[in-house]
Protein backbone atom coordinates (compact mmCIF):
# COMPACT_ATOMS: atom_id res chain seq x y z
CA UNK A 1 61.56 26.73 -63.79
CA UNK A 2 58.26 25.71 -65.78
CA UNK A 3 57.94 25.60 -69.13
CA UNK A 4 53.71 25.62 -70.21
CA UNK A 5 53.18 22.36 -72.91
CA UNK A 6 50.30 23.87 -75.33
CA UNK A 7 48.03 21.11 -75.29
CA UNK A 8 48.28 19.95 -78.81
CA UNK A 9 52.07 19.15 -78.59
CA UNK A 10 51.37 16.70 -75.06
CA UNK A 11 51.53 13.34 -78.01
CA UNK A 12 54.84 14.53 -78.85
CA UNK A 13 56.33 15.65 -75.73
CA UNK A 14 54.79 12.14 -73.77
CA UNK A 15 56.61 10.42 -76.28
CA UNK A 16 60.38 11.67 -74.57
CA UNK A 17 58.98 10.10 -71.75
CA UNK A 18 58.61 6.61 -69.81
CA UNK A 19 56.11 5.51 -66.99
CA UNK A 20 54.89 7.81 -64.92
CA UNK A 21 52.87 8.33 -61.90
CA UNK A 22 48.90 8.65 -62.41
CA UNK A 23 47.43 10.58 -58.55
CA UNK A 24 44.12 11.08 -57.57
CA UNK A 25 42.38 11.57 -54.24
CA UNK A 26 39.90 9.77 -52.06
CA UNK A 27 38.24 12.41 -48.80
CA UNK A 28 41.67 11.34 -46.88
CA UNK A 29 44.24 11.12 -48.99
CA UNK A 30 46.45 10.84 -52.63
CA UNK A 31 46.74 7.81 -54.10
CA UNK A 32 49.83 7.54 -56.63
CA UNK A 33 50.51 4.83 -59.04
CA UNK A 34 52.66 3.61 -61.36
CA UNK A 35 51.19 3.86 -65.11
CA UNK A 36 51.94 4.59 -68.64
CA UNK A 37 49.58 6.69 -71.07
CA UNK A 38 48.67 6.71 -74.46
CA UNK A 39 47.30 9.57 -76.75
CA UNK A 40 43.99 8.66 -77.32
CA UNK A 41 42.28 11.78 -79.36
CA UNK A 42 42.39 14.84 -76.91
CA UNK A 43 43.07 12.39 -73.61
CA UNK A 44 45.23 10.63 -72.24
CA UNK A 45 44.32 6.74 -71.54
CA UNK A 46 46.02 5.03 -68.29
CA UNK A 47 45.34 1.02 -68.83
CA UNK A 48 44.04 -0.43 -65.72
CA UNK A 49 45.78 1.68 -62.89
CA UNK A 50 43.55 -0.22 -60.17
CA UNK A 51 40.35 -0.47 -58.19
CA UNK A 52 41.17 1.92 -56.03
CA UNK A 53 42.17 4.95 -58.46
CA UNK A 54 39.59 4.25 -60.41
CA UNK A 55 37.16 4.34 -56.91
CA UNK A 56 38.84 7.36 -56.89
CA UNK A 57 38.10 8.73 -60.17
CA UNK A 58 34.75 7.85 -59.98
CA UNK A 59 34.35 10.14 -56.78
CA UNK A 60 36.62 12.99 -57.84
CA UNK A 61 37.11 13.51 -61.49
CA UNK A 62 40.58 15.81 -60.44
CA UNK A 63 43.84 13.91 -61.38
CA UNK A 64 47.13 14.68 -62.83
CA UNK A 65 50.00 12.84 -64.25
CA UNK A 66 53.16 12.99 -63.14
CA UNK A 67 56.35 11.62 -65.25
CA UNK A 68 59.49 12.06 -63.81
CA UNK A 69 62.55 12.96 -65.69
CA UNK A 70 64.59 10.18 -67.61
CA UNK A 71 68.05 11.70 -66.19
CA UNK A 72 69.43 13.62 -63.63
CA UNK A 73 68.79 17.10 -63.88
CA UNK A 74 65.92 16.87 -67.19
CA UNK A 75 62.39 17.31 -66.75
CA UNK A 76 59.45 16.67 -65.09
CA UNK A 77 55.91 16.50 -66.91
CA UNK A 78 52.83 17.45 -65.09
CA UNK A 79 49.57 16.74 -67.01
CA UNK A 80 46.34 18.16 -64.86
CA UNK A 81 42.67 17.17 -66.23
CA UNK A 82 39.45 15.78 -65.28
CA UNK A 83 39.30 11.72 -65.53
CA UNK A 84 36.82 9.64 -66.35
CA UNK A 85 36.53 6.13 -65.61
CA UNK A 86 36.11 3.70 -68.53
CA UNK A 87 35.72 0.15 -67.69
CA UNK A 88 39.15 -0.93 -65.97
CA UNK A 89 40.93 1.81 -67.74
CA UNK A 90 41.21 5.99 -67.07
CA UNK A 91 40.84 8.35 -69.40
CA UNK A 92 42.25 12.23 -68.74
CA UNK A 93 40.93 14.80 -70.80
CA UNK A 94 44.40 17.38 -70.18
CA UNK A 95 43.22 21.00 -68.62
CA UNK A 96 47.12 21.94 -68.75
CA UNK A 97 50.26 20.38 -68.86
CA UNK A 98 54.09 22.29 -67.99
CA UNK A 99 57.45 20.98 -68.11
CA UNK A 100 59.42 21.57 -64.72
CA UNK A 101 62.69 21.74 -63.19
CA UNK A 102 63.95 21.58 -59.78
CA UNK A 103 66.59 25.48 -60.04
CA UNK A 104 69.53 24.84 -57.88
């Protein structure tokens, strides 16, 4: 089951979550890592998430967020955007975001 996030609630619904998992994608394959994100206007702004996703960013500006439910049987959120690479850091501007659960 998905549930579509409008855009302008993400602040609020990234706030019932913890880390999550920022993936992006070199020619060969996905690179996942841990991260947390902040609000930051209309993006979302991974600190540092490392050389190589932000190699990765630089090359292909597709990413999405991944933050995994909190307990057993709640929600996932998945944030798609474009990224952009800002110094150490990543920002994602959101393209969509849903709420999803694994149906039994």
């Amino acid at each position: 089951m998905s549930i579509p996030v409008d855009l302008a609630d993400l602040p609020t619904t990234l706030a019932d979550f913890d880390r999550g998992y920022l993936l992006t994608t070199s020619d060969d394959r996905v690179k996942a890592v841990s991260v947390r994100a902040e609000p930051a206007g209309d993006a979302l702004r991974v600190a540092t998430p490392g050389r190589g996703s932000v190699a990765n960013v630089a090359a292909n500006p597709v990413a999405t967020l991944l933050f995994p439910p909190l307990q057993a049987g709640g929600f996932t959120l998945l944030v798609d955007g474009s990224a952009d690479v800002d110094g150490d850091d990543v920002v994602l501007t959101p393209s969509g975001a849903v709420l999803h659960k694994a149906v039994a």
